[in-house]
N, C-alpha and C. Protein backbone atom coordinates (compact mmCIF):
# COMPACT_ATOMS: atom_id res chain seq x y z
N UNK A 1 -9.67 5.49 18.31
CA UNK A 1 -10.64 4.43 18.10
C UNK A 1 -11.53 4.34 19.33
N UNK A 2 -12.58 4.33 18.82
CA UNK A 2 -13.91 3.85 20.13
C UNK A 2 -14.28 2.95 20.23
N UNK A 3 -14.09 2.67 21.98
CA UNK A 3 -14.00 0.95 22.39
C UNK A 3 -15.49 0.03 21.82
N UNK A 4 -15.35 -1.16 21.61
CA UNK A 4 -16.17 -1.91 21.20
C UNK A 4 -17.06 -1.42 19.60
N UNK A 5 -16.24 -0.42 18.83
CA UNK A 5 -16.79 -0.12 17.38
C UNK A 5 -16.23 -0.95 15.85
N UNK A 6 -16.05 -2.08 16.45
CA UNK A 6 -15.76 -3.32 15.92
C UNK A 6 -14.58 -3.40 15.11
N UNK A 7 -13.40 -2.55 15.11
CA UNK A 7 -12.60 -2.63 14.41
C UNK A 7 -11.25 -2.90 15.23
N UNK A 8 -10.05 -3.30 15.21
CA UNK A 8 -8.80 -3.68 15.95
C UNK A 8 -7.98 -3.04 15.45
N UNK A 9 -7.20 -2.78 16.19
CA UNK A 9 -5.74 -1.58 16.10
C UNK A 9 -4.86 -2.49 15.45
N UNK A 10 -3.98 -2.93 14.31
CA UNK A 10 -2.98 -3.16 14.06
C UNK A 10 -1.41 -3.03 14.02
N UNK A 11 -0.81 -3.55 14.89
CA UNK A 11 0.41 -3.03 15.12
C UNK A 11 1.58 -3.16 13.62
N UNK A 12 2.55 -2.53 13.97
CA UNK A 12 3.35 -2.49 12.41
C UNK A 12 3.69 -3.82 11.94
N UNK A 13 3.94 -4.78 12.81
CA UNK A 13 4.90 -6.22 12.42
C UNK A 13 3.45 -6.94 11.79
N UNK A 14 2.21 -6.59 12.09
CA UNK A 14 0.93 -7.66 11.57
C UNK A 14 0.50 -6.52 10.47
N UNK A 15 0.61 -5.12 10.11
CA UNK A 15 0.23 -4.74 8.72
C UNK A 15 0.93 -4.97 8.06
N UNK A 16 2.63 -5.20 8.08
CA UNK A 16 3.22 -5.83 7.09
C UNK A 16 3.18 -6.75 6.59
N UNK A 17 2.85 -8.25 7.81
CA UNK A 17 2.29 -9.39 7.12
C UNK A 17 1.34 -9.08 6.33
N UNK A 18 0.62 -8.74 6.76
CA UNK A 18 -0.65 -8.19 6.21
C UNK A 18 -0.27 -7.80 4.12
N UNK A 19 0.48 -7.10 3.91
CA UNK A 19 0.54 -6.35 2.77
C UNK A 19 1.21 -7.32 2.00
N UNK A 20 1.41 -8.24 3.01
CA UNK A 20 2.39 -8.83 2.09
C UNK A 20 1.95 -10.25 1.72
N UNK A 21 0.58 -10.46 1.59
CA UNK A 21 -0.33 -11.22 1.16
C UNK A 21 -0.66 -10.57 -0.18
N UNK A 22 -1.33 -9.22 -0.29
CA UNK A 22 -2.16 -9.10 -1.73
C UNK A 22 -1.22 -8.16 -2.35
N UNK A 23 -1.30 -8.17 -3.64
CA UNK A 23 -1.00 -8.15 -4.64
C UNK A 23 -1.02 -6.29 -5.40
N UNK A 24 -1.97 -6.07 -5.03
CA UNK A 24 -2.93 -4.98 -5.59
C UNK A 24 -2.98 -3.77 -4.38
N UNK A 25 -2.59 -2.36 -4.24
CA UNK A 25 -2.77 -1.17 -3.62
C UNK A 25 -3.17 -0.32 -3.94
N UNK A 26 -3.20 1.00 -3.38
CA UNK A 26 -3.43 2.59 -4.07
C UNK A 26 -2.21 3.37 -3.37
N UNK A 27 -2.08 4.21 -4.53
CA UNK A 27 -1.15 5.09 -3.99
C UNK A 27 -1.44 6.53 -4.24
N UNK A 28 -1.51 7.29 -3.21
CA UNK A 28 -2.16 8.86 -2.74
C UNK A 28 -1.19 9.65 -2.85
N UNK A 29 -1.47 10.26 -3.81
CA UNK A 29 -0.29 12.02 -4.22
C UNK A 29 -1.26 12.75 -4.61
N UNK A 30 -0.63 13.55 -4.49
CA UNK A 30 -1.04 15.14 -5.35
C UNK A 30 -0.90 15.70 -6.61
N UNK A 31 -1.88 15.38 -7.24
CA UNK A 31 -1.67 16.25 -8.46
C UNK A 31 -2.63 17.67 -8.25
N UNK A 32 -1.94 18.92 -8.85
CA UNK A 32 -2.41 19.68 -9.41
C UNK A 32 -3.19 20.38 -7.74
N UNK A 33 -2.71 20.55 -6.88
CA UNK A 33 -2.94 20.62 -5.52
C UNK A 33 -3.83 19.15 -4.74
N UNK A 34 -4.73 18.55 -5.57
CA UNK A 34 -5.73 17.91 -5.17
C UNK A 34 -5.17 16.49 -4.98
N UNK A 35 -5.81 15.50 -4.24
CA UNK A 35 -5.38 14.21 -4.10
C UNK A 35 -5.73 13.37 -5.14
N UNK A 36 -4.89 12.73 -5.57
CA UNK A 36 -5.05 11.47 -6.79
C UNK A 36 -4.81 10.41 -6.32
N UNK A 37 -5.38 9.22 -6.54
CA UNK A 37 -5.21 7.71 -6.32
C UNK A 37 -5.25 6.64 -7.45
N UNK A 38 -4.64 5.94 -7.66
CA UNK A 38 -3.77 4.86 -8.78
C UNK A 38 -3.83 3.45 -8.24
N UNK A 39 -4.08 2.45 -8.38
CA UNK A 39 -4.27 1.26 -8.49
C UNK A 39 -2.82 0.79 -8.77
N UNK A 40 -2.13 0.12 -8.06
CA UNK A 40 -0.57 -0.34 -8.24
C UNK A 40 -0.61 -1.42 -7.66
N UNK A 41 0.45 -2.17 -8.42
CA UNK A 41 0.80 -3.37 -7.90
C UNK A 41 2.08 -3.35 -7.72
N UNK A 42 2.47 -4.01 -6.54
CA UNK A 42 3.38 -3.46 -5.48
C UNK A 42 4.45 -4.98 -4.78
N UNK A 43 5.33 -4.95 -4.39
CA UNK A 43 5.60 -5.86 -3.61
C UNK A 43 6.74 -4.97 -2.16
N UNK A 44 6.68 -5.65 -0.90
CA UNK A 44 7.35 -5.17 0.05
C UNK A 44 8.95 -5.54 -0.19
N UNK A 45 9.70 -4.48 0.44
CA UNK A 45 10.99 -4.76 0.62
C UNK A 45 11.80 -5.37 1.84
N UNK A 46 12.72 -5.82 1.98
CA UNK A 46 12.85 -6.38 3.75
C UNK A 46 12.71 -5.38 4.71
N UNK A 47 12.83 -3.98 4.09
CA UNK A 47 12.59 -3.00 5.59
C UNK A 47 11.39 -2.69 5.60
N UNK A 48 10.61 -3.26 5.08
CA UNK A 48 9.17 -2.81 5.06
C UNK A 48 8.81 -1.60 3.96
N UNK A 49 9.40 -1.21 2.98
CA UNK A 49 9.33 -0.71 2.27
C UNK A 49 8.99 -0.64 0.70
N UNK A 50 7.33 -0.05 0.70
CA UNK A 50 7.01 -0.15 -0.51
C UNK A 50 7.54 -0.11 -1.47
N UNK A 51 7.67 -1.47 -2.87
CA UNK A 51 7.82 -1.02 -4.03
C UNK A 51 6.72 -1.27 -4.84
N UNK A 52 6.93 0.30 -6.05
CA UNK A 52 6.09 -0.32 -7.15
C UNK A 52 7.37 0.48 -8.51
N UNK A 53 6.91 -0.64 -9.46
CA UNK A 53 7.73 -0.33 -10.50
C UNK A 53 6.83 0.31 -11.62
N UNK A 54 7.07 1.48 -12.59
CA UNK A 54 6.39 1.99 -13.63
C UNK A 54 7.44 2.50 -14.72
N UNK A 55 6.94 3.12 -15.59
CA UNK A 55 7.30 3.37 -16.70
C UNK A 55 8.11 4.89 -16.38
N UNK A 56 9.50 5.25 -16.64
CA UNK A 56 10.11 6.39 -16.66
C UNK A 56 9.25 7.30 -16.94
N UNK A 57 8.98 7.35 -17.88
CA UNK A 57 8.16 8.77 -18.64
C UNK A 57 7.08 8.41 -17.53
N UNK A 58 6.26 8.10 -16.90
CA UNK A 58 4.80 7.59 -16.11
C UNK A 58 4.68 9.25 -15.52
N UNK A 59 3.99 9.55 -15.26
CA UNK A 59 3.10 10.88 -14.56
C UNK A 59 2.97 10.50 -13.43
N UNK A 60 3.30 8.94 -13.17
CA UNK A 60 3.02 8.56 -11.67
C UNK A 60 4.78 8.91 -11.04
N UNK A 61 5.79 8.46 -11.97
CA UNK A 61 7.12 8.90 -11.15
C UNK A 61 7.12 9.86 -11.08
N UNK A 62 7.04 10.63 -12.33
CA UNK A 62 7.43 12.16 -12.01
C UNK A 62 6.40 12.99 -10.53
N UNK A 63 5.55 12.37 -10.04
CA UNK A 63 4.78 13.68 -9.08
C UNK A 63 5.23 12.89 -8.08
N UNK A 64 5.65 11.68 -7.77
CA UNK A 64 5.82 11.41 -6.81
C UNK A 64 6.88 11.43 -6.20
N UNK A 65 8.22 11.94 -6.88
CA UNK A 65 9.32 11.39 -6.49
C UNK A 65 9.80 12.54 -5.57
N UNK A 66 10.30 12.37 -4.42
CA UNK A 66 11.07 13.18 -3.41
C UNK A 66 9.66 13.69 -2.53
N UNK A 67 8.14 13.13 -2.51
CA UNK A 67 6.83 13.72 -2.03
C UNK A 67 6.53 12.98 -1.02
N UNK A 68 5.70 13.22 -0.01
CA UNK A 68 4.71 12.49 0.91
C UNK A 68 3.97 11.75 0.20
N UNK A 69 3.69 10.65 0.32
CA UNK A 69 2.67 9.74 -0.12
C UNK A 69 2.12 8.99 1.00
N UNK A 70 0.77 8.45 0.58
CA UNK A 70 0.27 7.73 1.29
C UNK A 70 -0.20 6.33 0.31
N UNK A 71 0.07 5.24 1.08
CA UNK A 71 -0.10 4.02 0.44
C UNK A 71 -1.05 2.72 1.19
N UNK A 72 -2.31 2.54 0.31
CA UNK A 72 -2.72 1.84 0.90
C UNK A 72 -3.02 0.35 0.50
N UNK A 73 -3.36 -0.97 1.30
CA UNK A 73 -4.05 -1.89 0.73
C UNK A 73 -4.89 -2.43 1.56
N UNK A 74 -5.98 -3.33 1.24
CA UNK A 74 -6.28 -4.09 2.08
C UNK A 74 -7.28 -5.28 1.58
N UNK A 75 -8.36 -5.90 2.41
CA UNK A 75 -8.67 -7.49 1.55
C UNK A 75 -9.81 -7.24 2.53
N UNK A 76 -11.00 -7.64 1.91
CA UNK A 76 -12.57 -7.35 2.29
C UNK A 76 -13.40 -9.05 1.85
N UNK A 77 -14.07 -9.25 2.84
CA UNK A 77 -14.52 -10.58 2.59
C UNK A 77 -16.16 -10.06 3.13
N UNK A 78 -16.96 -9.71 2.35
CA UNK A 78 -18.10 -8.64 2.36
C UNK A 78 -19.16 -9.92 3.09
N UNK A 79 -19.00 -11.43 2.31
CA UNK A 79 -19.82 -11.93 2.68
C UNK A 79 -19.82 -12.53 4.82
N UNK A 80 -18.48 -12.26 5.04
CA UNK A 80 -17.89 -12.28 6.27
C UNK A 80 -18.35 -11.06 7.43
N UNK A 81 -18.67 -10.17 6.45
CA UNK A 81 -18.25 -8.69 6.75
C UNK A 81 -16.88 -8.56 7.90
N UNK A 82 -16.06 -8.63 7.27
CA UNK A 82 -14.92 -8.93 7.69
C UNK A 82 -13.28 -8.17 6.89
N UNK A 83 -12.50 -7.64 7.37
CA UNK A 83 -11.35 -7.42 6.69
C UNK A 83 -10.66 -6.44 7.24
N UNK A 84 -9.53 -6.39 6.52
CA UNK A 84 -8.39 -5.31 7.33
C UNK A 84 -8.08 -3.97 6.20
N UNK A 85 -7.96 -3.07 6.18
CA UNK A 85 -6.88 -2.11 5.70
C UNK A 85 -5.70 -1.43 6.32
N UNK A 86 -4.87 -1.24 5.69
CA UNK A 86 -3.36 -1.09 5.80
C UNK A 86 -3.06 0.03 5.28
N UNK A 87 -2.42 1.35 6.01
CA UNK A 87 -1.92 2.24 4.90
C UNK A 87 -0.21 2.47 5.39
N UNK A 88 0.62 3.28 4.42
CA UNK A 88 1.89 3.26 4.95
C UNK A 88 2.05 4.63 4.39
N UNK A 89 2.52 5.64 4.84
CA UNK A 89 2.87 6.90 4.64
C UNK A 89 4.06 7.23 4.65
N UNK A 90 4.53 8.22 3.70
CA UNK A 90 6.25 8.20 3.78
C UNK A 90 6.63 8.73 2.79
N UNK A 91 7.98 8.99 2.61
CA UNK A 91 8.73 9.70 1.41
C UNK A 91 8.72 8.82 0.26
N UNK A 92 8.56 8.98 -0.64
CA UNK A 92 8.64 7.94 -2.37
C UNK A 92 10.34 8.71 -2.79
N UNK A 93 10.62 7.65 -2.78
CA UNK A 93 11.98 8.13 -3.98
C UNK A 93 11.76 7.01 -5.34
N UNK A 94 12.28 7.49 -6.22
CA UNK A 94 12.81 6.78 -7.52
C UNK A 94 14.03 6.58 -7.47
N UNK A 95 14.41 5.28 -7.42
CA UNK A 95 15.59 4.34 -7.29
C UNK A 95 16.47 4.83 -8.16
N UNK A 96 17.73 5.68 -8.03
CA UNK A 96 18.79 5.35 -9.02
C UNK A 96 20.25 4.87 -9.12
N UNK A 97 20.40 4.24 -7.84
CA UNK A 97 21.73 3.71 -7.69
C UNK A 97 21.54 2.65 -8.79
N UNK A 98 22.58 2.32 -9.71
CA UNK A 98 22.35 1.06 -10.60
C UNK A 98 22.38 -0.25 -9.56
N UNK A 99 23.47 -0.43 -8.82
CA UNK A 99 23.25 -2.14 -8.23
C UNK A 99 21.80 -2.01 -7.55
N UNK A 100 21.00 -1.27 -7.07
CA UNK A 100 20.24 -1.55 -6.51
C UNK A 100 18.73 -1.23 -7.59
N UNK A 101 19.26 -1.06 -8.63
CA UNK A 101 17.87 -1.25 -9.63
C UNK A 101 18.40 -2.74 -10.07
N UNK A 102 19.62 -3.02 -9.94
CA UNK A 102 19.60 -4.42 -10.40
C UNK A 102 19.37 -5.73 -9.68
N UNK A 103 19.39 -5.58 -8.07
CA UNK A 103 19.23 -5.95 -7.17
C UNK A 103 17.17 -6.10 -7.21
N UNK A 104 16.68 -4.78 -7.55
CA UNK A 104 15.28 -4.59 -7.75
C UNK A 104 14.82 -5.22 -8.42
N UNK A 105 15.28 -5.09 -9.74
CA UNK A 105 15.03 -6.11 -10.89
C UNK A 105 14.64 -7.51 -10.58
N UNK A 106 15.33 -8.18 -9.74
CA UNK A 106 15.63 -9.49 -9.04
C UNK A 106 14.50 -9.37 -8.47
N UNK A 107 14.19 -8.84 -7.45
CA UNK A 107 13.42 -9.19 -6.20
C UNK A 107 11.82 -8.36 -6.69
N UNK A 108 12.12 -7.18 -6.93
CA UNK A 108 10.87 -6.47 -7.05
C UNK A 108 9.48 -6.59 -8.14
N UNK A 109 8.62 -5.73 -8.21
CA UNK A 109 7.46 -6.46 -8.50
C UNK A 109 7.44 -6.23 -10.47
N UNK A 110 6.62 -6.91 -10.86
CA UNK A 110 7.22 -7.31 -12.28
C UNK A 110 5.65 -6.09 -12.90
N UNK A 111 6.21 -5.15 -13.65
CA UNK A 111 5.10 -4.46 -14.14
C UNK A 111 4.31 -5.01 -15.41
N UNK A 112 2.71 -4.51 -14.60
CA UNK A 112 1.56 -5.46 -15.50
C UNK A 112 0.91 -4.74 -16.72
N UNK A 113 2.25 -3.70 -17.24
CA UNK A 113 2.11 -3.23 -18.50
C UNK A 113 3.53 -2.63 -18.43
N UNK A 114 4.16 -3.43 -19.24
CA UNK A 114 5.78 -3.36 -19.57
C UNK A 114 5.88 -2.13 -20.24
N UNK A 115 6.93 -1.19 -20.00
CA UNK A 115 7.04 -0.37 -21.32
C UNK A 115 9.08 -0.65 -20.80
N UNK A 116 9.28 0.21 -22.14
CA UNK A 116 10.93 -0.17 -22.46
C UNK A 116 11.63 0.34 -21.52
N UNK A 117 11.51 1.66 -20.49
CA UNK A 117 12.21 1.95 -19.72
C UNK A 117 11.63 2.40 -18.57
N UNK A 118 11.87 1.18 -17.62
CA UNK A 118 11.43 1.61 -16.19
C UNK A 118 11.83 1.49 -14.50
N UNK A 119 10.94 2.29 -13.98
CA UNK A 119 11.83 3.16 -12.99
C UNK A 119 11.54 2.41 -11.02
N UNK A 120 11.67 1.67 -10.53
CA UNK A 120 11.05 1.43 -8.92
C UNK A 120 11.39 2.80 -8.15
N UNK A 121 10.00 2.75 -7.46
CA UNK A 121 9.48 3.60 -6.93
C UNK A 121 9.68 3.00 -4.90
N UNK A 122 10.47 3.68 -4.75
CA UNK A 122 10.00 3.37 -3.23
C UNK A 122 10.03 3.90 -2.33
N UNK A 123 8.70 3.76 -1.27
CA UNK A 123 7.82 4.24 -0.40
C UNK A 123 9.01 3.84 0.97
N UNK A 124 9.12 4.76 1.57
CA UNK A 124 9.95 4.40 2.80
C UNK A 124 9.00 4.58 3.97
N UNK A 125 9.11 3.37 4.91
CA UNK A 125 7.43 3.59 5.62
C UNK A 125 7.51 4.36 6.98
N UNK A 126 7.40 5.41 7.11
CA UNK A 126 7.44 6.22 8.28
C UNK A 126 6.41 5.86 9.29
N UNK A 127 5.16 6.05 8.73
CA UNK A 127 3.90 5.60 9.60
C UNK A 127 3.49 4.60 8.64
N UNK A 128 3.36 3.55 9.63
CA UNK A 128 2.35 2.22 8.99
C UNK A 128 1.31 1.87 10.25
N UNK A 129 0.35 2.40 9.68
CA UNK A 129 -1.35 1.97 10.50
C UNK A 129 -2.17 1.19 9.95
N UNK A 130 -3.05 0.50 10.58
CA UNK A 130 -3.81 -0.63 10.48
C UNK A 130 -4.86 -1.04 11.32
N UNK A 131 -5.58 -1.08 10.89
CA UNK A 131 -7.08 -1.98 11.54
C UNK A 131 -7.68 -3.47 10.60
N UNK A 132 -8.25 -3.74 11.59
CA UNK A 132 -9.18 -4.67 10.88
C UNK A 132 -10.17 -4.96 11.77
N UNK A 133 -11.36 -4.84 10.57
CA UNK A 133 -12.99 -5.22 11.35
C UNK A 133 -13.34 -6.97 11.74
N UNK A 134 -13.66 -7.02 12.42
CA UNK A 134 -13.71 -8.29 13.07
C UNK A 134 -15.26 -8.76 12.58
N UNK A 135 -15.45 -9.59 11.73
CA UNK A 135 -16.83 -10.38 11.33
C UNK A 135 -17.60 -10.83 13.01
N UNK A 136 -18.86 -10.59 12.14
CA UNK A 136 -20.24 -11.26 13.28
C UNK A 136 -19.66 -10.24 14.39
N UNK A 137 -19.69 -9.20 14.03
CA UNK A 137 -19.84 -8.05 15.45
C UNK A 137 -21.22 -7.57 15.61
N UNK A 138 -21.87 -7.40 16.35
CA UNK A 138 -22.97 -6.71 16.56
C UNK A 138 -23.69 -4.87 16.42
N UNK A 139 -24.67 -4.64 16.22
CA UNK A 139 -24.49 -3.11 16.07
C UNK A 139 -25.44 -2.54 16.66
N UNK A 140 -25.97 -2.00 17.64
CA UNK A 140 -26.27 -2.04 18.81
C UNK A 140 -27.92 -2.67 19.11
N UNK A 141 -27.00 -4.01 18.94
CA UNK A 141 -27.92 -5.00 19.75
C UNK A 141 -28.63 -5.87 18.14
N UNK A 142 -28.20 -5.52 17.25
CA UNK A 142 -28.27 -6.01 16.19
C UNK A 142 -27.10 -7.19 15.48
N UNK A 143 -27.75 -7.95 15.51
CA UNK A 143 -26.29 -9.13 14.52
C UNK A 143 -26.01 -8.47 13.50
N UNK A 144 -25.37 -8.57 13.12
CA UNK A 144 -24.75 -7.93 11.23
C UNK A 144 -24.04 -9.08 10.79
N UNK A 145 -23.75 -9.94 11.13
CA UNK A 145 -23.25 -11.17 10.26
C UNK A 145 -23.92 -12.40 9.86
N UNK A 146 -23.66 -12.10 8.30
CA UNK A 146 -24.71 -12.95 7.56
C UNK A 146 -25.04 -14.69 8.66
C-alpha cells in the first residue's frame, strides 16, 4: 500500500467484525481453468470461518470442495465515498461429520433458496486481508467528498 492513497490496512480481528455485519459475499473458484464468482450468503463461525450453505447436487459444492478459494465481502456508502472490503482465502471443505452438520444447522446461515438436500460449505481462513477507504480524502489537492 502507498502512503497517503486513501485506503487503511485492516488487521484480522477488525475484518472479521467487519464480515460479520453483512449478510451478502462472493465466492472465487475455478471453473473450467478460469475464475468464477457467486453471490452467497454466508454467516461466520467462532474461528473465523466462512460458512455458506447450498444445495448437494449445487455445481457450487462440487468445484469447491477440498480447493483454494477466495472469499470476499464488503459495504460501500458511494454517497460517503467511503467503505471497506474484506477477503478471506483458504481451503473450502464440505461438512460431513453428522454432529457438526447438526450443530450447523443450529447456528449456520439459513439458505435463500431451500432445496431438499443440503450441504455447509466451509472456508477455513488462512489469509484474511482488509482495507477500507476513508471518506472526504483528497486527490491531489482535490476534495472528492460530496
Amino acid at each position: 500500500m502507498y502512503p497517503n492513497d486513501g485506503f487503511r490496512e485492516l488487521d484480522r480481528q477488525e475484518c472479521l467484525r467487519l464480515l460479520a455485519k453483512v449478510p451478502v459475499g462472493r465466492i472465487v473458484h475455478t471453473r473450467q481453468a478460469l475464475p468464477a464468482v457467486l453471490p452467497v450468503n454466508f454467516c461466520l463461525d467462532g474461528d473465523g470461518a466462512v460458512l455458506l450453505r447450498t444445495s448437494a447436487a449445487s455445481e457450487l459444492a462440487r468445484a469447491v470442495a477440498g480447493s483454494v478459494v477466495a472469499f470476499e465481502a464488503d459495504e460501500v456508502d458511494a454517497a460517503r465515498s467511503s467503505g471497506w472490503s474484506v477477503v478471506v482465502t483458504g481451503r473450502a471443505t464440505v461438512v460431513t461429520d453428522p454432529a457438526e452438520q447438526e450443530r450447523l444447522a443450529r447456528i449456520g446461515p439459513r439458505s435463500w433458496v431451500p432445496s431438499p438436500e443440503e450441504v455447509f460449505v466451509r472456508i477455513h481462513p488462512e489469509l484474511v486481508t482488509g482495507r477500507e477507504l476513508v471518506g472526504g480524502q483528497t486527490l491531489y489537492g482535490v476534495d472528492i467528498a460530496p
